[in-house]
N, C-alpha and C. Protein backbone atom coordinates (compact mmCIF):
# COMPACT_ATOMS: atom_id res chain seq x y z
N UNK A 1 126.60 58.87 95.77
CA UNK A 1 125.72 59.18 94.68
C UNK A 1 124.34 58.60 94.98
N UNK A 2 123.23 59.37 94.78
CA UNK A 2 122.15 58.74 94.96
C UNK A 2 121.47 58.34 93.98
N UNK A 3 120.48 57.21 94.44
CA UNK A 3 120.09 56.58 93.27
C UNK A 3 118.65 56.92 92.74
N UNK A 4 117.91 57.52 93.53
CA UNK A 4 117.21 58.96 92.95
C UNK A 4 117.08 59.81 92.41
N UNK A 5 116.17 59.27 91.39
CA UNK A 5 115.93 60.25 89.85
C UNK A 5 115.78 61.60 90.27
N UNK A 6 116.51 62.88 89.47
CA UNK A 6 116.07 64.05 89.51
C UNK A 6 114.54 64.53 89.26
N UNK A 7 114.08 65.56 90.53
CA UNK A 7 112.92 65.71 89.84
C UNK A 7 112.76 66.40 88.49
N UNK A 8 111.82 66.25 87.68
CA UNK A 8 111.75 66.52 86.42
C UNK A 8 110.26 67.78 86.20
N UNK A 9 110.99 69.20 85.80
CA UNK A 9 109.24 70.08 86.17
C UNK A 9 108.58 69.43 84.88
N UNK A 10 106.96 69.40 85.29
CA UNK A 10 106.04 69.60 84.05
C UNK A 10 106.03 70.36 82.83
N UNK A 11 105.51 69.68 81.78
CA UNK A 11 105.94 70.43 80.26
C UNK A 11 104.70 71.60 80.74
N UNK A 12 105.31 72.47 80.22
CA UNK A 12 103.90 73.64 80.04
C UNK A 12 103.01 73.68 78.95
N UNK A 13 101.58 73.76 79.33
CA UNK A 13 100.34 73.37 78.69
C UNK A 13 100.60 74.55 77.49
N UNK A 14 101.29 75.52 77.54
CA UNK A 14 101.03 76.41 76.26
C UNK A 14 101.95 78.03 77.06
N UNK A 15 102.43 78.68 76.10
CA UNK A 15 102.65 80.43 76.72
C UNK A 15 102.05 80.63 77.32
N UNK A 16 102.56 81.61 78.54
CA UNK A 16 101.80 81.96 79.52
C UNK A 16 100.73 83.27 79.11
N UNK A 17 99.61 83.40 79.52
CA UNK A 17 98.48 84.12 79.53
C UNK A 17 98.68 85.18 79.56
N UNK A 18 99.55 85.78 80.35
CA UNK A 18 99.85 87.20 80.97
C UNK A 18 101.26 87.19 80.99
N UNK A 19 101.79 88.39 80.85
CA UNK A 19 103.39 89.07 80.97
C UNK A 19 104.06 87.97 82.17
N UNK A 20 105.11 87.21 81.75
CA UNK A 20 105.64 86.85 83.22
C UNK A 20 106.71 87.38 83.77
N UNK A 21 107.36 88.70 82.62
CA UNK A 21 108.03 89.82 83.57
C UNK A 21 107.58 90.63 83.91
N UNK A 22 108.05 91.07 85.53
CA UNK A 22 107.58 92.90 85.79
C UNK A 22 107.42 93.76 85.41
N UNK A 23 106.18 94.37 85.30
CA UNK A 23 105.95 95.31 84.56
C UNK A 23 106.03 96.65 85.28
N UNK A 24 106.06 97.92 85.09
CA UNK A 24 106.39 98.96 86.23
C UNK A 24 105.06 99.72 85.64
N UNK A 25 104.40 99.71 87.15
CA UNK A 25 102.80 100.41 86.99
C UNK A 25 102.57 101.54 87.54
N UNK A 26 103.92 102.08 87.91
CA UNK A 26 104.12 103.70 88.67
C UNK A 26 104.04 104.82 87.30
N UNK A 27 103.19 104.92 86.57
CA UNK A 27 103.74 105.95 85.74
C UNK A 27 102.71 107.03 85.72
N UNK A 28 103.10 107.84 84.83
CA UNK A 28 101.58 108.64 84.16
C UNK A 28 102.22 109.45 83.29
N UNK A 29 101.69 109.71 82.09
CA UNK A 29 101.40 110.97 81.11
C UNK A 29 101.06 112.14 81.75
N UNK A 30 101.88 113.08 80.86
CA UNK A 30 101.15 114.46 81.00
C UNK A 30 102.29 115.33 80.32
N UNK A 31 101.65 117.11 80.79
CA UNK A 31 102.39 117.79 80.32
C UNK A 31 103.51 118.99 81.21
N UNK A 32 104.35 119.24 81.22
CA UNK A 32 105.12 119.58 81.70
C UNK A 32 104.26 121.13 82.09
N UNK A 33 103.83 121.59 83.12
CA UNK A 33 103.67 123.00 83.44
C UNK A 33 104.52 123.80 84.25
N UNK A 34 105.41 123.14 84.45
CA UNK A 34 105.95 123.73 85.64
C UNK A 34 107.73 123.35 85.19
N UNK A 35 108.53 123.94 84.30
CA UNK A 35 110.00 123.06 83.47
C UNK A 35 110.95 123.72 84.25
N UNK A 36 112.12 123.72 83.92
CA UNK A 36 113.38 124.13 83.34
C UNK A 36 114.24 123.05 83.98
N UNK A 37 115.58 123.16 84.89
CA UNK A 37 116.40 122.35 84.93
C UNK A 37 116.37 121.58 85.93
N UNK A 38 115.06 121.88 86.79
CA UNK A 38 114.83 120.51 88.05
C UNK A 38 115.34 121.21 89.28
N UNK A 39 114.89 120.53 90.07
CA UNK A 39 115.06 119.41 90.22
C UNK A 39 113.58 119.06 90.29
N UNK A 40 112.64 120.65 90.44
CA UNK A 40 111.54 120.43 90.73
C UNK A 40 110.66 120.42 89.09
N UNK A 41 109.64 120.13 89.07
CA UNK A 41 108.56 120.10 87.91
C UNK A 41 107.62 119.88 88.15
N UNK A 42 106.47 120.53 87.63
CA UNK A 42 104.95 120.52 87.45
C UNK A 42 104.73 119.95 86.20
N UNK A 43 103.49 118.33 86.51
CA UNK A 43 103.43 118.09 85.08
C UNK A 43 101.56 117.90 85.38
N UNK A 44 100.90 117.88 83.94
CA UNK A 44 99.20 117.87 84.42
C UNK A 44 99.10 116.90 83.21
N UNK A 45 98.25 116.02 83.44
CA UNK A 45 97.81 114.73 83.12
C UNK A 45 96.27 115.47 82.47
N UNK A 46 95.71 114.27 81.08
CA UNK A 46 94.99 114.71 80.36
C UNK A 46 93.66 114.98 81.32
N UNK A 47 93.42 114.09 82.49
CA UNK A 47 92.37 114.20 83.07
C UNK A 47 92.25 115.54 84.24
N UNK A 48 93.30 116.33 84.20
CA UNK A 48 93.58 117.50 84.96
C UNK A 48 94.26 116.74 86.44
N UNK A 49 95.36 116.16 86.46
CA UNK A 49 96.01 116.07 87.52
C UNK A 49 97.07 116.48 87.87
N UNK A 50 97.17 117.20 88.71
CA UNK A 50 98.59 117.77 88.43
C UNK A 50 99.55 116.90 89.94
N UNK A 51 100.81 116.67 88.62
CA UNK A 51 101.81 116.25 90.33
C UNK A 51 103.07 117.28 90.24
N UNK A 52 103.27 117.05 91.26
CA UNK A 52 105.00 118.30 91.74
C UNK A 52 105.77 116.97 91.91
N UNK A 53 106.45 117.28 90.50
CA UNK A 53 108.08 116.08 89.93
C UNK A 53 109.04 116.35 91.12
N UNK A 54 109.65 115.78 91.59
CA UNK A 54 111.15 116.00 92.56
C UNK A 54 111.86 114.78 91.38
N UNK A 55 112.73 115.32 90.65
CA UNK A 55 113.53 114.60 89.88
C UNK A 55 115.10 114.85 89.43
N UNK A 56 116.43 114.09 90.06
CA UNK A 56 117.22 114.62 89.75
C UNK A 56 117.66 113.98 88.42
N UNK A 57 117.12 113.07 87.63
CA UNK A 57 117.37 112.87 86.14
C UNK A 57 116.54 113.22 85.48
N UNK A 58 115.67 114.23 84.90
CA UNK A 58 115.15 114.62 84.37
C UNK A 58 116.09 115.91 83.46
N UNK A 59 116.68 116.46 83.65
CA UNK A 59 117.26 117.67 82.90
C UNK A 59 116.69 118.70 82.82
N UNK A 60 116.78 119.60 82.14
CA UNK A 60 115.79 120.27 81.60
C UNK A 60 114.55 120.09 80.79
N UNK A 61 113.26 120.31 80.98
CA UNK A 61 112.13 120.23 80.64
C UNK A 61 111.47 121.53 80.37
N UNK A 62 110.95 121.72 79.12
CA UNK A 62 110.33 123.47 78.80
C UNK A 62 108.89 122.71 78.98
N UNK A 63 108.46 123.95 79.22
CA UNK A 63 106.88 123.84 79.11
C UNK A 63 106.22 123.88 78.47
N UNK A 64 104.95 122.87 78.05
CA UNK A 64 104.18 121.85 76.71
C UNK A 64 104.90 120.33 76.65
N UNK A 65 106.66 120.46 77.03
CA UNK A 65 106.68 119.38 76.77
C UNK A 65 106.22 118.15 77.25
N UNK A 66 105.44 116.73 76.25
CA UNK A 66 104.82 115.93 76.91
C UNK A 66 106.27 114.73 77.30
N UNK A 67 105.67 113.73 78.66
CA UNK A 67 106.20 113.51 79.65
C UNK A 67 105.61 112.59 79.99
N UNK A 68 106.68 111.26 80.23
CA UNK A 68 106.42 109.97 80.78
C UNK A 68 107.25 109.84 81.95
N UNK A 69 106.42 109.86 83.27
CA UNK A 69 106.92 109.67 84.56
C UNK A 69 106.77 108.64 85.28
N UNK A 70 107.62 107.61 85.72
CA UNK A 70 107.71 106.61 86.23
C UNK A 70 108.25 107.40 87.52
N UNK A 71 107.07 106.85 89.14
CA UNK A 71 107.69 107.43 89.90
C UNK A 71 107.62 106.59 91.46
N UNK A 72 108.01 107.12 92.50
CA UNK A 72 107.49 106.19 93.48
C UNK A 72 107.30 107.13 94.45
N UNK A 73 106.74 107.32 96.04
CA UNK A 73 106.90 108.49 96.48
C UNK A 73 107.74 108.80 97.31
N UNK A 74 107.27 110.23 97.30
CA UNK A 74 108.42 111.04 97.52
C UNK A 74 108.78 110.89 99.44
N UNK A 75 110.44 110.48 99.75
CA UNK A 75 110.50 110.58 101.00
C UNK A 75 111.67 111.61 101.13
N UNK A 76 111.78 112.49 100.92
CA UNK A 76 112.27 113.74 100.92
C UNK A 76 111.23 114.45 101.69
N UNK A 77 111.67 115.58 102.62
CA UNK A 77 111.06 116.92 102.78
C UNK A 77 111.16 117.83 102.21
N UNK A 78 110.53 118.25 100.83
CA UNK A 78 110.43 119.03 99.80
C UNK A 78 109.47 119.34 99.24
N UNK A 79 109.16 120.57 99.28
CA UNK A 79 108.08 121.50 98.40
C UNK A 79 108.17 121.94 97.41
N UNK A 80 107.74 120.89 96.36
CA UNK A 80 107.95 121.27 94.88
C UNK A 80 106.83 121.67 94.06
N UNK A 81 106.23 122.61 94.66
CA UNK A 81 104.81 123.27 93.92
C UNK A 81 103.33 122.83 94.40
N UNK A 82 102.43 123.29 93.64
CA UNK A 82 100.95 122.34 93.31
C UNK A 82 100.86 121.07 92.90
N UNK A 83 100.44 120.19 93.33
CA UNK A 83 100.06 119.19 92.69
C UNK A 83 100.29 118.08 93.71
N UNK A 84 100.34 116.68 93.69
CA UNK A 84 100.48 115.26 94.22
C UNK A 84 102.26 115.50 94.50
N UNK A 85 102.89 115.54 95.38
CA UNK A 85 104.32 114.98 95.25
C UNK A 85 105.11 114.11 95.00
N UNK A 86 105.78 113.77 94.40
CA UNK A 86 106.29 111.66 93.88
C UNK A 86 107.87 112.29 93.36
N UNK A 87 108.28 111.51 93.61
CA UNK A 87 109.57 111.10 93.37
C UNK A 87 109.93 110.47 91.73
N UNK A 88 110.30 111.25 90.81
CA UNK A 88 110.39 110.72 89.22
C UNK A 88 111.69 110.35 89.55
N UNK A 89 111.43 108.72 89.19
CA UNK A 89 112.78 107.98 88.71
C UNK A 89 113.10 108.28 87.47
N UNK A 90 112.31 108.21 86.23
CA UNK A 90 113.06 107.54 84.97
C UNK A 90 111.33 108.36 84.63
N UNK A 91 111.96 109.85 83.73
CA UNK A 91 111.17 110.66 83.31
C UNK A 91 111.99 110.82 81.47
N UNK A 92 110.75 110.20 80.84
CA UNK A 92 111.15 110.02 79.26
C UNK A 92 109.84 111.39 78.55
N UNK A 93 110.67 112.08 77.22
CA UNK A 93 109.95 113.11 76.70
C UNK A 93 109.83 111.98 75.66
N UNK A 94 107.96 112.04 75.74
CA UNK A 94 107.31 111.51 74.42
C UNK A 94 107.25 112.18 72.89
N UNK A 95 107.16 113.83 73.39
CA UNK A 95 106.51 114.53 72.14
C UNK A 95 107.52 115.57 72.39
């Protein structure tokens, strides 16, 4: 047994400033132009961006519907329309 005190961390001066969990900064808004049951989708963002979805959890998506895409990119060889290509993990209908 040693006779050496455990170290002991510092009290914290107050809550931390900023989020100290991960936050996921892959996303974007928009609207579905391009729907139905996937795997592929066209969605266009308010500022006119359009990306080509490769998503196999997404479902079906009609077109107008608005669309929260969390994505990362795409390493598939796949041509899924006009737009940016990315890989939608975890695609939520807002509206």
């Amino acid at each position: 047994m040693s006779t050496t005190p455990p170290p002991t961390g510092g009290r914290p001066s107050g809550p931390p400033k900023t989020p100290t969990d991960p936050q996921p900064t892959a996303f974007f808004v928009g609207r579905v132009v391009r729907g139905g049951s996937g795997p592929c989708y066209g969605v266009e963002t308010d500022e006119g961006k359009v990306y080509a979805v490769y998503s196999t959890v997404a479902g079906d998506l009609a077109v107008g519907t608005t669309v929260r895409v969390y994505h990362k990119p795409l390493l598939l060889k796949i041509y899924c329309g006009e737009g940016e290509h990315v890989s939608g993990v975890k695609v939520e209908v807002i509206r």
